[in-house]
N, C-alpha and C. Protein backbone atom coordinates (compact mmCIF):
# COMPACT_ATOMS: atom_id res chain seq x y z
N UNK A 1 0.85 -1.18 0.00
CA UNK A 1 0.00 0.00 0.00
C UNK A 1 0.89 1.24 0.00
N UNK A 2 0.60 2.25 -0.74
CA UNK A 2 1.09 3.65 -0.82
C UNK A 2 0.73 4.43 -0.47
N UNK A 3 1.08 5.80 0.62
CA UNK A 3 0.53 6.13 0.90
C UNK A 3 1.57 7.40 1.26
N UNK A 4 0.32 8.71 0.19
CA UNK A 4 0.44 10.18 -0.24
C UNK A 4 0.04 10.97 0.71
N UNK A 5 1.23 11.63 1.11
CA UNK A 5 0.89 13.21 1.77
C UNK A 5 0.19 13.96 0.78
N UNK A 6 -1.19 14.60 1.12
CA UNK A 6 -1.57 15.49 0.25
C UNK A 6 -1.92 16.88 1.23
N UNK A 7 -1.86 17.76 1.00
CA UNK A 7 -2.01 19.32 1.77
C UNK A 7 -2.68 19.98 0.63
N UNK A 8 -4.05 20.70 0.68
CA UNK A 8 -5.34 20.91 0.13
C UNK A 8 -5.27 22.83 0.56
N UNK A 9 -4.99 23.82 0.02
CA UNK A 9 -5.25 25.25 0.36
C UNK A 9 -6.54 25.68 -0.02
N UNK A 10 -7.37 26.49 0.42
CA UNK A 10 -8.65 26.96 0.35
C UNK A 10 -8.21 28.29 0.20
N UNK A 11 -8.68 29.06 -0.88
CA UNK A 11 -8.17 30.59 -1.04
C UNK A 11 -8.70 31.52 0.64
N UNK A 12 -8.19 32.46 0.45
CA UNK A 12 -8.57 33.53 1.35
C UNK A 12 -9.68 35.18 1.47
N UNK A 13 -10.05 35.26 0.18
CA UNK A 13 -11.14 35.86 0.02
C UNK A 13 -12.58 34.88 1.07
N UNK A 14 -13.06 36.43 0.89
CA UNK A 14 -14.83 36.48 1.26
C UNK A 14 -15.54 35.29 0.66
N UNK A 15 -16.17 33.99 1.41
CA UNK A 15 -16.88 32.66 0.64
C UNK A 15 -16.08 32.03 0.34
N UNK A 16 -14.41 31.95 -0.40
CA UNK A 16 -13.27 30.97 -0.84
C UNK A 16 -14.07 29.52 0.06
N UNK A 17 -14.40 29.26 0.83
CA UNK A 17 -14.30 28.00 1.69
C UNK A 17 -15.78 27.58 0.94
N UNK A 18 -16.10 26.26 1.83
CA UNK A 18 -17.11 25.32 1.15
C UNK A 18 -17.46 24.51 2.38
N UNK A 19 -18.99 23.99 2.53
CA UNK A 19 -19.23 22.76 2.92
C UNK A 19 -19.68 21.72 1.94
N UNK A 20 -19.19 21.67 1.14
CA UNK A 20 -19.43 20.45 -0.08
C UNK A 20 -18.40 19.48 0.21
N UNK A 21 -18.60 18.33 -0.51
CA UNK A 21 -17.61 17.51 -0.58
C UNK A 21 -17.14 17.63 -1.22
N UNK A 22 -15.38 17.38 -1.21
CA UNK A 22 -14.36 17.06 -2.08
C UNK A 22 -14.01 15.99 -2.08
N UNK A 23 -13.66 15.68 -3.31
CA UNK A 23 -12.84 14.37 -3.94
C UNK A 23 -11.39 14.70 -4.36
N UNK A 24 -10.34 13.47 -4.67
CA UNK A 24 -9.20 13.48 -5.37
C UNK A 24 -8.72 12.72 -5.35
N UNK A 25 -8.37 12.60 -6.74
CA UNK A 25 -7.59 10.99 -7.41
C UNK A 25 -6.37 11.83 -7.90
N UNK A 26 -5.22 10.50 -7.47
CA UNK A 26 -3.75 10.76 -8.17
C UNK A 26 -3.48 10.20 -8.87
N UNK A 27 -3.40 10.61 -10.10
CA UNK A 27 -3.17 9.97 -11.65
C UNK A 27 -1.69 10.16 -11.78
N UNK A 28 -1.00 8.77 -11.83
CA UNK A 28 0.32 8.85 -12.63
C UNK A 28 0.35 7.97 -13.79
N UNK A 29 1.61 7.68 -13.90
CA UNK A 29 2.27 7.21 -15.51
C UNK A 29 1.62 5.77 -15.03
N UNK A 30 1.80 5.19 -14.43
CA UNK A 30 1.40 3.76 -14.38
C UNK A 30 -0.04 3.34 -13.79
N UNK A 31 -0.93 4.41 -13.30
CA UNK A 31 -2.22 4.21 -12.67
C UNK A 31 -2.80 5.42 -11.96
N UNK A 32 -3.86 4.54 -11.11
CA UNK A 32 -4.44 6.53 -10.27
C UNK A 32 -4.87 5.27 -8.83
N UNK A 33 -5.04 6.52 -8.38
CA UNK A 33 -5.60 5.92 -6.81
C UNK A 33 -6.96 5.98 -7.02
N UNK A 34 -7.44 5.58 -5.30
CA UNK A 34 -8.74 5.39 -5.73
C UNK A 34 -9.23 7.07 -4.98
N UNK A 35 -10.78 7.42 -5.89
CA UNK A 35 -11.48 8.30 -5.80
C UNK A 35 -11.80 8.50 -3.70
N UNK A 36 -10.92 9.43 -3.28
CA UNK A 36 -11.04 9.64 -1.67
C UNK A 36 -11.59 10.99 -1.93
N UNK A 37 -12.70 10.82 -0.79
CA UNK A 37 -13.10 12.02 -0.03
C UNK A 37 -12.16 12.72 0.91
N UNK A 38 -11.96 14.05 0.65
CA UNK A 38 -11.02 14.51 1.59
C UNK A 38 -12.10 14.65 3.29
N UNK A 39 -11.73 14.37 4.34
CA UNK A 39 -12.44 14.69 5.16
C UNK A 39 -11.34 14.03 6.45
N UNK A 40 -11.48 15.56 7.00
CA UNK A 40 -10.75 15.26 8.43
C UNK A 40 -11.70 15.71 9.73
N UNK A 41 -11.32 15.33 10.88
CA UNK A 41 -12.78 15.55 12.14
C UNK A 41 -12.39 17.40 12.14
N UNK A 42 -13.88 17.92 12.20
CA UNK A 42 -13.85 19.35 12.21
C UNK A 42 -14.55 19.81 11.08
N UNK A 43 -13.68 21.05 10.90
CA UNK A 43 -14.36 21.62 9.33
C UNK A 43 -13.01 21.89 8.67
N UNK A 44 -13.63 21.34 7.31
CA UNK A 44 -12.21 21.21 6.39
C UNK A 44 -12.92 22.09 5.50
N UNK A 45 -11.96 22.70 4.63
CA UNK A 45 -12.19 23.75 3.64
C UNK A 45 -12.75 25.23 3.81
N UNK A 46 -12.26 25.45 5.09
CA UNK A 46 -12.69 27.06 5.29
C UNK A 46 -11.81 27.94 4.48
N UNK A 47 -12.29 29.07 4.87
CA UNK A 47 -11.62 30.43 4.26
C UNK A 47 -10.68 30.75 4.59
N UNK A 48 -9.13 30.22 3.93
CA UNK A 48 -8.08 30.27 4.24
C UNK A 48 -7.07 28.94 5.01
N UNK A 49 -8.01 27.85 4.92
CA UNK A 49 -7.33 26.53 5.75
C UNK A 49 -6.67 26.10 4.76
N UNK A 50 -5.73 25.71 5.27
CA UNK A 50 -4.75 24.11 4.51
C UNK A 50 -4.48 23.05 5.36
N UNK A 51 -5.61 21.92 4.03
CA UNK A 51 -5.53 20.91 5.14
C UNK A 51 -4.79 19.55 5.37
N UNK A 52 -4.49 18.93 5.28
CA UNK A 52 -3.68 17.49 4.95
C UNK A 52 -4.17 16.19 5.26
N UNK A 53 -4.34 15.89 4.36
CA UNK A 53 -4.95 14.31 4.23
C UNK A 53 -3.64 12.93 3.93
N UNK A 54 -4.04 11.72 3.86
CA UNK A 54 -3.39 10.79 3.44
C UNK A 54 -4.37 10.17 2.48
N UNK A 55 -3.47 9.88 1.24
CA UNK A 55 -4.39 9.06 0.02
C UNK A 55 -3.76 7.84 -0.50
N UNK A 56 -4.50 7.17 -0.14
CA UNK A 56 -3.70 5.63 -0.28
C UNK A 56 -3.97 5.11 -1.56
N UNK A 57 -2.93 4.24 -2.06
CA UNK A 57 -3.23 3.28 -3.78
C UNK A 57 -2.39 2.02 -3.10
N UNK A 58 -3.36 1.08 -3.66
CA UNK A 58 -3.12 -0.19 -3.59
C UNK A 58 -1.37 -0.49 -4.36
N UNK A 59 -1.40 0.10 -4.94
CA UNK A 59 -0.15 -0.09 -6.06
C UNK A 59 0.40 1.32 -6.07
N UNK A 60 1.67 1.17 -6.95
CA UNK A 60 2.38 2.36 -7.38
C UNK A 60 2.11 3.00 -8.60
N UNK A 61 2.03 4.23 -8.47
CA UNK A 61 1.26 4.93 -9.21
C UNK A 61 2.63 5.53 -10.44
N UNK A 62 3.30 5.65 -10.03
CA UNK A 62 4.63 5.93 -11.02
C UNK A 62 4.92 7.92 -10.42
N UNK A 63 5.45 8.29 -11.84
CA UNK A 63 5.80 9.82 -11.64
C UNK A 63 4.17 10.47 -11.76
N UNK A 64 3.64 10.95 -10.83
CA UNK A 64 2.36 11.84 -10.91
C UNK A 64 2.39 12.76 -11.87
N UNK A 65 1.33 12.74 -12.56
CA UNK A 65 0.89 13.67 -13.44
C UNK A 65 -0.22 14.25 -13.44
N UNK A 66 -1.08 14.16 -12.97
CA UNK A 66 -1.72 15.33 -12.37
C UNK A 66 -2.84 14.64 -11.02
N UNK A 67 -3.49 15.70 -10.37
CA UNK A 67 -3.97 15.15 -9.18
C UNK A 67 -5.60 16.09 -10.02
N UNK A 68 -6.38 15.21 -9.34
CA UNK A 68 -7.96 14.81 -10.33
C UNK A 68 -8.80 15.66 -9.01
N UNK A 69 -9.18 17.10 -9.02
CA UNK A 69 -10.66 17.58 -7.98
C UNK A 69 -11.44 17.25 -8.04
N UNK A 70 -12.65 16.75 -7.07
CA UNK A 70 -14.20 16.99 -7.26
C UNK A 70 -14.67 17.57 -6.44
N UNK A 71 -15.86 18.25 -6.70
CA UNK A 71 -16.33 19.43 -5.94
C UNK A 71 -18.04 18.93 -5.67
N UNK A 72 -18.79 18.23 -4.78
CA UNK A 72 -20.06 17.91 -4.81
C UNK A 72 -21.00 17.91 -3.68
N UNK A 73 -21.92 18.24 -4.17
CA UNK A 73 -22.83 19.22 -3.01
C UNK A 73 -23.45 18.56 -2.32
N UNK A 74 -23.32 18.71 -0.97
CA UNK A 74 -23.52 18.04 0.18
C UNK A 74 -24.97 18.19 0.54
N UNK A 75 -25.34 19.79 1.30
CA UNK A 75 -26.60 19.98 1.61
C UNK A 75 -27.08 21.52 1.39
N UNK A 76 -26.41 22.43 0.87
CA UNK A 76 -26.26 23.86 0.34
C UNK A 76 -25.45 24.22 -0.77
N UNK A 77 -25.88 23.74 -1.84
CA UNK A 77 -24.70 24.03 -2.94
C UNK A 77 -24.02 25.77 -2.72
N UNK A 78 -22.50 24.99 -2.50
CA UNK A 78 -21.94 26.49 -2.60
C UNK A 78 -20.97 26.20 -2.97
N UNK A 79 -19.77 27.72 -3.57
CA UNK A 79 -18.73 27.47 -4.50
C UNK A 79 -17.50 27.37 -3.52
N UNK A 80 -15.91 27.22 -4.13
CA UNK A 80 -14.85 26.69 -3.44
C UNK A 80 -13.73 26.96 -4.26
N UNK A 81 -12.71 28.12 -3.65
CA UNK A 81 -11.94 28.51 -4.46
C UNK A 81 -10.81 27.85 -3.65
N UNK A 82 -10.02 27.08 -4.73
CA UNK A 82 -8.78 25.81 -4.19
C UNK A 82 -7.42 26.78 -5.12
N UNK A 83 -6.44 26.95 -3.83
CA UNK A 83 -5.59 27.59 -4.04
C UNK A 83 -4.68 26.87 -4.88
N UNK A 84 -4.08 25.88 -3.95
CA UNK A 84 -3.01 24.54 -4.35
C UNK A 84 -3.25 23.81 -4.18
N UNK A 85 -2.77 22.56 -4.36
CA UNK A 85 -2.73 21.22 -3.93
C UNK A 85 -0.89 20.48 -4.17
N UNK A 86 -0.83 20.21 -2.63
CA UNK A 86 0.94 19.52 -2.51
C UNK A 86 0.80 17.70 -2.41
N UNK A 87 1.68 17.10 -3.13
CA UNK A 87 1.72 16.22 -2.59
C UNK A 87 2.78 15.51 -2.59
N UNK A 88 3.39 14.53 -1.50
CA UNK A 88 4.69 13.88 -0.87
C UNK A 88 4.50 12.64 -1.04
N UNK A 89 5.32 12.19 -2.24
CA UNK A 89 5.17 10.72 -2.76
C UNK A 89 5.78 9.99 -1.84
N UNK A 90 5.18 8.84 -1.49
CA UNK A 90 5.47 8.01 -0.62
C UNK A 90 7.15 7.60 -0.42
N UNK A 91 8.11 7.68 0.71
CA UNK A 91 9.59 7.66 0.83
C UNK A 91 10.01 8.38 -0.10
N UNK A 92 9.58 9.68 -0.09
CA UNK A 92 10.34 10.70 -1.03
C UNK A 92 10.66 11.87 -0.13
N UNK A 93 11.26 12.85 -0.13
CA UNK A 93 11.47 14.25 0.84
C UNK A 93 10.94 15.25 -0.31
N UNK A 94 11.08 14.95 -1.46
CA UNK A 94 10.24 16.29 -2.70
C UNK A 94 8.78 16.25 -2.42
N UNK A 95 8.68 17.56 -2.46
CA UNK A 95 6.91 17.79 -2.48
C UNK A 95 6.57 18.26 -3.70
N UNK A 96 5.46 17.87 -4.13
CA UNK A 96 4.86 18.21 -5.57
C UNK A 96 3.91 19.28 -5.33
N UNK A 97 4.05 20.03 -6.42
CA UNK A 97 3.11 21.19 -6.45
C UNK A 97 1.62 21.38 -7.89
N UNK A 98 0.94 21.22 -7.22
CA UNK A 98 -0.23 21.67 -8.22
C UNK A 98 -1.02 22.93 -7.76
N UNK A 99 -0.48 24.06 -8.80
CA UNK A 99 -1.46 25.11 -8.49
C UNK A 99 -3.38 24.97 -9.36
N UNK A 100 -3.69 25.43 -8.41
CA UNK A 100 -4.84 25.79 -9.24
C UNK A 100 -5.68 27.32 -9.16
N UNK A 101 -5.82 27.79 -8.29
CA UNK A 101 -6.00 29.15 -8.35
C UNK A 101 -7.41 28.91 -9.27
N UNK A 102 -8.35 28.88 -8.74
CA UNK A 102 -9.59 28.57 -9.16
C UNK A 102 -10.80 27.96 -8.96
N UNK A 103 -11.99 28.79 -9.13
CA UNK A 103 -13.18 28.39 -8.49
C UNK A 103 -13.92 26.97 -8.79
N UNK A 104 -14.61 26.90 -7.90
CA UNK A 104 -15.14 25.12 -8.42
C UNK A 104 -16.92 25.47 -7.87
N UNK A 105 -17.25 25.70 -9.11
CA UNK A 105 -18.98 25.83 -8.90
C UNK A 105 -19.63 24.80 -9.59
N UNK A 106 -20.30 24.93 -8.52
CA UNK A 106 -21.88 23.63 -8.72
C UNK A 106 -21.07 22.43 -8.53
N UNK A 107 -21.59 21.26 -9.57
CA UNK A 107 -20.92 19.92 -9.22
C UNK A 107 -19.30 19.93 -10.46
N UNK A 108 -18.47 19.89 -9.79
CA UNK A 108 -17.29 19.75 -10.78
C UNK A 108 -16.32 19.57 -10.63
N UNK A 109 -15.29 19.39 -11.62
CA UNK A 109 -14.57 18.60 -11.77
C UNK A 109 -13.16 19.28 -12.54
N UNK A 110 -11.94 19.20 -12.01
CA UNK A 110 -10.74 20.11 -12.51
C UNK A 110 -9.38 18.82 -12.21
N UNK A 111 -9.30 18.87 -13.37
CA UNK A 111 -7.69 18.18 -13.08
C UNK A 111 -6.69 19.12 -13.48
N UNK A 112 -5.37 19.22 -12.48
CA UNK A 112 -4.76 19.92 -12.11
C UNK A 112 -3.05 19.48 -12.39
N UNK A 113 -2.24 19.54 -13.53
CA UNK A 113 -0.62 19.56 -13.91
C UNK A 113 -0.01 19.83 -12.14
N UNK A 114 1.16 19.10 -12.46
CA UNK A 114 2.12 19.71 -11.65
C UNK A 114 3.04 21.26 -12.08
N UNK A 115 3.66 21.93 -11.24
CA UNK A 115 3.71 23.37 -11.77
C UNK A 115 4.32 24.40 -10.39
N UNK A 116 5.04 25.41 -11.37
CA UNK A 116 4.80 26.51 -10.48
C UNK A 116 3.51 27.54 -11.22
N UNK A 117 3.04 28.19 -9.84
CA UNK A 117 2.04 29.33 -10.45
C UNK A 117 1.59 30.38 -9.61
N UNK A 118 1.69 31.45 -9.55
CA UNK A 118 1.16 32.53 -8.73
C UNK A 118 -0.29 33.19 -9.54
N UNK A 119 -1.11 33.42 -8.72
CA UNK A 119 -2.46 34.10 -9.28
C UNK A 119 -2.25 35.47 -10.16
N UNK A 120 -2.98 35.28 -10.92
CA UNK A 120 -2.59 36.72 -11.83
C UNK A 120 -3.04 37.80 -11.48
């Protein structure tokens, strides 16, 4: 079993946060993990949190190529602006970076390159 540091940023503007559910799959060269709900005890995805999860794959996923969002509405559809997303391949010390800098309305779905990127 493998198992990914992932760290999740929620922008910092007015609303940026969400009570919807999120999803995310890690797609590499040789496979993807399976579809996890991010969810830690508390409230995850406020205005301005970064949060960190663990995402496990049965197998090795190879060099990551991009990490897969979902955005789906729980009991108040509302929107969710996702800053970054890091993640720490299993016995590695490099952290991967996926910016995204971008809103996620209604039910949806953003896959996200590895990268540098600052908001424009």
């Amino acid at each position: 079993m493998e198992v990914y540091t992932v760290t999740v940023a929620t922008g910092t503007s007015e609303y940026s946060g969400t009570n919807n559910y999120i999803f995310l799959t890690l797609v590499g060269e040789i496979g993807e993990s399976e579809r996890t709900l991010l969810d830690n005890p508390g409230l995850d995805f406020c205005r301005g949190a970064v949060d960190q999860y663990r995402v496990t794959s049965k197998e090795p996923l190879g060099s990551l190529l991009l990490v897969r969002l979902e955005k789906e509405k729980y009991f108040v559809e509302d929107n969710w602006f996702c800053r970054y997303v890091t993640v720490e391949p299993p016995g590695e010390k490099r952290v991967l970076t996926f910016p995204c800098y971008r809103w996620l309305i209604g039910n949806a779905r953003v896959e996200i390159r590895e990268g540098t990127g600052e908001p424009w």
